[in-house]
C-alpha atoms as a PDB file:
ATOM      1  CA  UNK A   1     -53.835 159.411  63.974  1.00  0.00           C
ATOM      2  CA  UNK A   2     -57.044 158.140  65.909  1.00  0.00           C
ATOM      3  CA  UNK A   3     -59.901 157.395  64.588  1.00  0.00           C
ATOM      4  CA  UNK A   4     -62.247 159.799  65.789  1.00  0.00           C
ATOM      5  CA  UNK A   5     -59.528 162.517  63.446  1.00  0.00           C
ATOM      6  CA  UNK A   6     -60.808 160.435  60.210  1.00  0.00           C
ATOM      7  CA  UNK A   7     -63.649 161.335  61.167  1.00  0.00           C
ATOM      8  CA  UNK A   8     -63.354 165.251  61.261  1.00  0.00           C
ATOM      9  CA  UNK A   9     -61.403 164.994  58.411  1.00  0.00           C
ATOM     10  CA  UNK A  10     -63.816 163.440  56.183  1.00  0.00           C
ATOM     11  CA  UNK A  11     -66.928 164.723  58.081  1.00  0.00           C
ATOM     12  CA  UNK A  12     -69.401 166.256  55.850  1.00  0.00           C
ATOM     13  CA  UNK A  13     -67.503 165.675  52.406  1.00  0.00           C
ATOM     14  CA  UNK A  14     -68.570 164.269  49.240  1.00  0.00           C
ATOM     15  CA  UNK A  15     -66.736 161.077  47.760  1.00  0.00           C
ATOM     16  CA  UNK A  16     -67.627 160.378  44.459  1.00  0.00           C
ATOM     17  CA  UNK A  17     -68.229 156.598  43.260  1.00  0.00           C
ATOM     18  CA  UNK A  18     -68.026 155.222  39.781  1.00  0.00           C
ATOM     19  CA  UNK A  19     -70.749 152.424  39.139  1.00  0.00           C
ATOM     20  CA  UNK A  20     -72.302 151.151  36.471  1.00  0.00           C
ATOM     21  CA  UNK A  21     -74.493 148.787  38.380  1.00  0.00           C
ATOM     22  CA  UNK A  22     -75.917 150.665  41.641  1.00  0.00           C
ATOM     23  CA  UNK A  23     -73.153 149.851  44.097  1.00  0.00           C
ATOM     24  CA  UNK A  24     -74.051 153.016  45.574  1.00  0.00           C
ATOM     25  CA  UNK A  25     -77.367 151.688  47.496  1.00  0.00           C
ATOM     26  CA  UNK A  26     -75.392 149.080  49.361  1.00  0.00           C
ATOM     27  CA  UNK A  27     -72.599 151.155  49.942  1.00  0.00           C
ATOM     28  CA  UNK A  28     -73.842 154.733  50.661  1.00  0.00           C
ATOM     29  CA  UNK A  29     -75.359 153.869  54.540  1.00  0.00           C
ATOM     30  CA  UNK A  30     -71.602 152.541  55.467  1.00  0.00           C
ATOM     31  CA  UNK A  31     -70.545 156.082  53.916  1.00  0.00           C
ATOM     32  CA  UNK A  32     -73.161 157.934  55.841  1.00  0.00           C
ATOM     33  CA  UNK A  33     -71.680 157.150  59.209  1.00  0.00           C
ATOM     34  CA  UNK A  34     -68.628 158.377  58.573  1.00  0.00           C
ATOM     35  CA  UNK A  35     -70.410 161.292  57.464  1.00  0.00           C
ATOM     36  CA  UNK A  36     -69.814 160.974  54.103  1.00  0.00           C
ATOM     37  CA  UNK A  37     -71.986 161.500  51.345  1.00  0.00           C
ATOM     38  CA  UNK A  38     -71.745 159.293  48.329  1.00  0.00           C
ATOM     39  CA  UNK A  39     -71.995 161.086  44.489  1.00  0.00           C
ATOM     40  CA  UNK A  40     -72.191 158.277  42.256  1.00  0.00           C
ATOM     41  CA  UNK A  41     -71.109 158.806  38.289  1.00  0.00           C
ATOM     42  CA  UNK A  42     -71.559 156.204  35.200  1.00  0.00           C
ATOM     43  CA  UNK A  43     -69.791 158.498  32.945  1.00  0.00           C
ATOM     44  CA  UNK A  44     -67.046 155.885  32.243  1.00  0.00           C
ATOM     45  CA  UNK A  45     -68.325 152.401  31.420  1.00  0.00           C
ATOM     46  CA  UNK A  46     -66.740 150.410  34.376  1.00  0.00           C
ATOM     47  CA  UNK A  47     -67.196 147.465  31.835  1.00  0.00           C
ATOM     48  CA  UNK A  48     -64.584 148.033  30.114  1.00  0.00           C
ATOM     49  CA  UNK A  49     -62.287 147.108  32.684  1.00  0.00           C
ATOM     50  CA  UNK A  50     -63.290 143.837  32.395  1.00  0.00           C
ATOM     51  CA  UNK A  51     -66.544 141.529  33.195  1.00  0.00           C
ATOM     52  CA  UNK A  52     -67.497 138.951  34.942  1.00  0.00           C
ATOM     53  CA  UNK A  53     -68.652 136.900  32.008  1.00  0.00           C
ATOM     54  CA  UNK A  54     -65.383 137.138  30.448  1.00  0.00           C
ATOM     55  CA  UNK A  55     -66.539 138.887  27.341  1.00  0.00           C
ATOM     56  CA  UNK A  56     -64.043 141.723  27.995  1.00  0.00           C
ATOM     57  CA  UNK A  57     -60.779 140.385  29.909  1.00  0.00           C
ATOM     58  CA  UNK A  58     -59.631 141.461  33.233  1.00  0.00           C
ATOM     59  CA  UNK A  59     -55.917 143.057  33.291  1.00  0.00           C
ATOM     60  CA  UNK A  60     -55.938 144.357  36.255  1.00  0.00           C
ATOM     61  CA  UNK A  61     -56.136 142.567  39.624  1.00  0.00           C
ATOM     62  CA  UNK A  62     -59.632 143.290  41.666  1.00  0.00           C
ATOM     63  CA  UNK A  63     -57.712 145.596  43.859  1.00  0.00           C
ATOM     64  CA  UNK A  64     -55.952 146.951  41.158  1.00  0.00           C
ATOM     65  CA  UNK A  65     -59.106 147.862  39.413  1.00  0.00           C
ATOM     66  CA  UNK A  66     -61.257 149.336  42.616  1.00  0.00           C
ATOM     67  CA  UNK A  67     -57.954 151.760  42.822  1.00  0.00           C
ATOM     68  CA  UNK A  68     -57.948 152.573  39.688  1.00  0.00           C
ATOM     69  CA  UNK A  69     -61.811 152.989  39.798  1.00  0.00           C
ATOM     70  CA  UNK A  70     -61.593 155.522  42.672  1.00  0.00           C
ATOM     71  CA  UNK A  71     -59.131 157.714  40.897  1.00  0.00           C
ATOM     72  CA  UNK A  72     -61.077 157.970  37.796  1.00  0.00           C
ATOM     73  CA  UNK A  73     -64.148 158.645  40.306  1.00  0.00           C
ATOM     74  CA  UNK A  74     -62.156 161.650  41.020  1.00  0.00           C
ATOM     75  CA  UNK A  75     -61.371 162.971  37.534  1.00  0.00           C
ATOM     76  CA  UNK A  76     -64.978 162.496  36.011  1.00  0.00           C
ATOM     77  CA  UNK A  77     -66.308 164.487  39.053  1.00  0.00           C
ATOM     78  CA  UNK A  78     -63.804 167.060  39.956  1.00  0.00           C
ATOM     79  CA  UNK A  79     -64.016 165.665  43.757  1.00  0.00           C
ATOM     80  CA  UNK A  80     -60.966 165.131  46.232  1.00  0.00           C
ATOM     81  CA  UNK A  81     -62.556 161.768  47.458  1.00  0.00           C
ATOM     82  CA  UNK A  82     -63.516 158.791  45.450  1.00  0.00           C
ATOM     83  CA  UNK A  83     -64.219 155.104  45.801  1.00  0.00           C
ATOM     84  CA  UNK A  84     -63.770 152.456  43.586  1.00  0.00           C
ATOM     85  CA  UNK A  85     -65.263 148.848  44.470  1.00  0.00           C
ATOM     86  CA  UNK A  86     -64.583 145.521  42.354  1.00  0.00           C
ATOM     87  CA  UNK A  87     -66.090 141.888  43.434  1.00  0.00           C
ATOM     88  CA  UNK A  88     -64.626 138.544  42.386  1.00  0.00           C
ATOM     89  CA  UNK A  89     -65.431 135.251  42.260  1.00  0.00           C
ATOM     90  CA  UNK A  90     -64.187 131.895  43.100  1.00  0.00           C
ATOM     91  CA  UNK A  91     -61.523 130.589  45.037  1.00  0.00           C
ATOM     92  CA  UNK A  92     -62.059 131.103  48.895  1.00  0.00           C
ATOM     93  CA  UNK A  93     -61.543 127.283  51.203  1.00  0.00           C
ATOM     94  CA  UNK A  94     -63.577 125.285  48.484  1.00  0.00           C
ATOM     95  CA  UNK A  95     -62.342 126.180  45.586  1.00  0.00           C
ATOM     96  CA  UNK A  96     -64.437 125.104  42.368  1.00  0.00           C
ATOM     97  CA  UNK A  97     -67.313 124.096  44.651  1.00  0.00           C
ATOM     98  CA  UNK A  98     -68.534 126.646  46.628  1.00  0.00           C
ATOM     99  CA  UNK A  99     -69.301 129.953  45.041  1.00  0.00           C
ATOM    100  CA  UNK A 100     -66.836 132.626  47.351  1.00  0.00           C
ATOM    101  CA  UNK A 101     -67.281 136.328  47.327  1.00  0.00           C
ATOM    102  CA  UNK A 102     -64.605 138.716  47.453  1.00  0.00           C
ATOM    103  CA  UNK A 103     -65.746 142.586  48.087  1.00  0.00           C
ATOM    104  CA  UNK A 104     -63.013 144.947  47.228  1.00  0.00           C
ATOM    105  CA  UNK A 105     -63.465 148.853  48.310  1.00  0.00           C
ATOM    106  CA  UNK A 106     -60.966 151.587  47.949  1.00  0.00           C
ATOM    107  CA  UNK A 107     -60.851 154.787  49.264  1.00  0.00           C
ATOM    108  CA  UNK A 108     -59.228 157.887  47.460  1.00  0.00           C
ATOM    109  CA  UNK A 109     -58.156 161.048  48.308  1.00  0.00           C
ATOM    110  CA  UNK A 110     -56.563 162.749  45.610  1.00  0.00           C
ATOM    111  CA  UNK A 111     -55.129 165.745  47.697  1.00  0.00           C
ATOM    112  CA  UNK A 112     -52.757 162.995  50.100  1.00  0.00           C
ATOM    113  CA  UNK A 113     -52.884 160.392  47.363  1.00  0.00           C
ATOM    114  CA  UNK A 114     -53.736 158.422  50.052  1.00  0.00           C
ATOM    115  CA  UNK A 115     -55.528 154.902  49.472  1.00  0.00           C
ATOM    116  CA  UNK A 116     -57.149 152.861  51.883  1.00  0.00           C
ATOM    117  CA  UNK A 117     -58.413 149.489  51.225  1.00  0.00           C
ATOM    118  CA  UNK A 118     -60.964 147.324  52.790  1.00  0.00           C
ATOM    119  CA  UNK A 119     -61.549 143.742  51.943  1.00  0.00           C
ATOM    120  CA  UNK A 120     -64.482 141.464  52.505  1.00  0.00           C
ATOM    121  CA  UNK A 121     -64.677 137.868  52.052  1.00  0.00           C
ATOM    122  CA  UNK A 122     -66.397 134.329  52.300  1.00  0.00           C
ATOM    123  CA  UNK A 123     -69.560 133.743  53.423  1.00  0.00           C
ATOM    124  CA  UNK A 124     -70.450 131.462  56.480  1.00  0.00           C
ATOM    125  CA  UNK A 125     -73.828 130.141  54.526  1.00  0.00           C
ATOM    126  CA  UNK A 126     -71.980 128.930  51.866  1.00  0.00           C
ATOM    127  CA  UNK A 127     -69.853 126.971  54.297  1.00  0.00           C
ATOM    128  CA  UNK A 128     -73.482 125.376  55.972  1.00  0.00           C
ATOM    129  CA  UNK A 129     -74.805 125.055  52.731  1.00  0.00           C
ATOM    130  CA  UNK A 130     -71.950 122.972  52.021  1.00  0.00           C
ATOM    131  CA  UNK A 131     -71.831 120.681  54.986  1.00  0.00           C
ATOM    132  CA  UNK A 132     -75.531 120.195  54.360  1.00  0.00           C
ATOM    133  CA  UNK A 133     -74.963 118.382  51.059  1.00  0.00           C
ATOM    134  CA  UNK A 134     -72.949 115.124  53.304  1.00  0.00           C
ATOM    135  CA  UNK A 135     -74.566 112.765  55.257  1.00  0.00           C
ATOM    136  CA  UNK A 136     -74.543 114.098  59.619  1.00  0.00           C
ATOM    137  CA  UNK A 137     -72.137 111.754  60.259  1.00  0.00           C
ATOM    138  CA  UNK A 138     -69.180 113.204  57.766  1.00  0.00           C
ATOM    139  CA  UNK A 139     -66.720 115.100  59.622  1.00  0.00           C
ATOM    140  CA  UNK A 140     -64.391 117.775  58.648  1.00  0.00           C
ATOM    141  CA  UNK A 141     -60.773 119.034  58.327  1.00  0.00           C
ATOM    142  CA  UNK A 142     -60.841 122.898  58.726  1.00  0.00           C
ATOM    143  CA  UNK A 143     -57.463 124.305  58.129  1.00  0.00           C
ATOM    144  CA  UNK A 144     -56.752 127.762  59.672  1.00  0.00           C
ATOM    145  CA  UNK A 145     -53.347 129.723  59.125  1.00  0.00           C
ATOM    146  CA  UNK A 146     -52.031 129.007  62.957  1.00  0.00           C
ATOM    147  CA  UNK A 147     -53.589 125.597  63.334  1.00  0.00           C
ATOM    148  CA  UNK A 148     -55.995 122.007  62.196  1.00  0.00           C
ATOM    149  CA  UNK A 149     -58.732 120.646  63.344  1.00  0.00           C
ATOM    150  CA  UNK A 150     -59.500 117.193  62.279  1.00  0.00           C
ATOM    151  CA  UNK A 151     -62.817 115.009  62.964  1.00  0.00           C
ATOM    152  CA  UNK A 152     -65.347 118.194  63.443  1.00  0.00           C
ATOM    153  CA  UNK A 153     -68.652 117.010  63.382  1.00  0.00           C
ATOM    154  CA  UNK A 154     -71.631 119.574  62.750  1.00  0.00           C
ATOM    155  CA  UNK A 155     -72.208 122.785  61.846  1.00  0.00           C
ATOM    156  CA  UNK A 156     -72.186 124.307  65.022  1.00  0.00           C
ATOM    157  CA  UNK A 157     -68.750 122.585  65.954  1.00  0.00           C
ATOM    158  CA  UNK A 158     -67.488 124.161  63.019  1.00  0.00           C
ATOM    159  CA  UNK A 159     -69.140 127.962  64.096  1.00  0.00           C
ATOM    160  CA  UNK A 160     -68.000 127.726  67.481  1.00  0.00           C
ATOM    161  CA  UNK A 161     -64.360 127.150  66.351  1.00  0.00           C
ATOM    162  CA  UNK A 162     -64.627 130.020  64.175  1.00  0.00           C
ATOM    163  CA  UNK A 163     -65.998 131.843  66.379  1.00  0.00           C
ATOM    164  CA  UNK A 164     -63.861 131.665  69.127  1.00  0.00           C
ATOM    165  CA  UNK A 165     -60.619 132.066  67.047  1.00  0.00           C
ATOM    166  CA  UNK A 166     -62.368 135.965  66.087  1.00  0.00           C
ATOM    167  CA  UNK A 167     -63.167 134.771  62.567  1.00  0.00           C
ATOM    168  CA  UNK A 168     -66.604 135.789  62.805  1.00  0.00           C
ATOM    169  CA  UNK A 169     -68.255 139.375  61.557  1.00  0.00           C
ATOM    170  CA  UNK A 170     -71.599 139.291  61.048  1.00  0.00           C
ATOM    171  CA  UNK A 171     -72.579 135.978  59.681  1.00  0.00           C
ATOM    172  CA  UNK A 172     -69.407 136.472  57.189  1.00  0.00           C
ATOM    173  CA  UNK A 173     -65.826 134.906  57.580  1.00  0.00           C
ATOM    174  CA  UNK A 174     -63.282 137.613  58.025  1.00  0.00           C
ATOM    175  CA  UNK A 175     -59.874 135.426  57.839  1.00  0.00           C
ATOM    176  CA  UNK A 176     -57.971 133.033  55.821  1.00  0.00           C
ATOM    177  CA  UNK A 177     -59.885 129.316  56.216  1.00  0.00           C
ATOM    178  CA  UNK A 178     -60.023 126.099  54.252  1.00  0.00           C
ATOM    179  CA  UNK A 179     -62.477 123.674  54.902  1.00  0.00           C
ATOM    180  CA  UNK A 180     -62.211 119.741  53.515  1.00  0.00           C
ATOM    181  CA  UNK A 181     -63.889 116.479  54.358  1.00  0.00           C
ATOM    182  CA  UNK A 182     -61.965 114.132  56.690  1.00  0.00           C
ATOM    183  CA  UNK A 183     -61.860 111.318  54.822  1.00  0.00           C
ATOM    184  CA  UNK A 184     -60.202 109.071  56.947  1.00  0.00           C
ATOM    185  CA  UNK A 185     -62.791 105.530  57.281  1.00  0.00           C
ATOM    186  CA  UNK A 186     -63.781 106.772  61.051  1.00  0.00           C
ATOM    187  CA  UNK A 187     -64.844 109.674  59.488  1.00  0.00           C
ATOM    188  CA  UNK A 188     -66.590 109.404  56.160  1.00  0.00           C
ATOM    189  CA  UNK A 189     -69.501 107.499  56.138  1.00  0.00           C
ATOM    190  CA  UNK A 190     -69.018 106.719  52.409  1.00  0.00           C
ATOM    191  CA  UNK A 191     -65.954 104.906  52.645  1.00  0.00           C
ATOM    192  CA  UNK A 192     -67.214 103.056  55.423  1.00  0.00           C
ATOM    193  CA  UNK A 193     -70.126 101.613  52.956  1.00  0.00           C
ATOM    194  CA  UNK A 194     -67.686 100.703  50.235  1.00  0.00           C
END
């Protein structure tokens, strides 16, 4: 099936979101060009599937929980379409130092019981913002699935590499990467003024 049948098929149709905190403004434009239009509904309290603060426990895994989200979207409303996002925190190349977002959206429709999943991750600030806090002169280890690079100086060294490899979308990281400090003497200026 090509793309431009999704299209068609969804052209002009309502997809129903459940939200309890206004996902719908961020994700309704994305909607609109596929020519869908978002209906959002708080009639179930989306808390209850867990927080973030960890008052209520998670049981379900974030993708678990946007699925589930999208076919309760679906129910409360009555429509064949629904969506169900869930975020998470944590993890990502720095894990434990840099706050890493992960966006979770699923698409439902009820009359295929089809789901479609899109995921969205990382956040090439947080990766800056990160090298920032070392002196210039500390270089880096960035770990990608097919390969390492060791002794990367910069920022930029480290944005043209992902970059070129296609890990790049809009100022975001789309791909599995790890990022570490090269601590070997030639390369961290703190060991060198022990």
């Amino acid at each position: 099936m090509t793309p431009s049948s999704h299209k068609t098929r969804y052209q002009n149709r309502s997809v129903a979101l459940l939200t309890k905190h206004d996902k719908a403004t961020v994700i309704s434009p994305a909607m609109a060009e596929l020519g869908l239009h978002v209906v959002t509904t708080d009639a179930f309290d989306t808390d209850r599937l867990g927080t973030f603060s960890g008052e209520i426990p998670r049981e379900l895994s974030p993708r678990e929980c946007a699925a589930h989200k999208a076919r309760l979207a679906c129910e409360l409303t009555g429509l064949d379409l629904g969506l169900g996002s869930e975020g998470s925190f944590g993890g990502g190349p720095m894990p434990g130092l840099v706050n890493w977002d992960d966006e979770i959206l699923v698409f439902y429709d009820a009359k295929q019981d089809l789901e479609i999943t899109a995921y969205a991750s990382g956040s090439l600030q947080a990766l800056r913002d990160w090298v920032d806090r070392f002196p210039p002169e500390q270089a880096w280890i960035l770990r990608l699935p097919e390969r390492l690079y060791k002794g990367l100086t910069g920022k930029e060294s480290l944005r043209e590499i992902l970059a070129g490899k296609g890990l790049l979308s809009n100022g975001e990281i789309a791909g599995e990467v790890r990022l570490e400090p090269d601590l070997r003497a030639m390369h961290c200026p703190k060991r060198r003024s022990i």
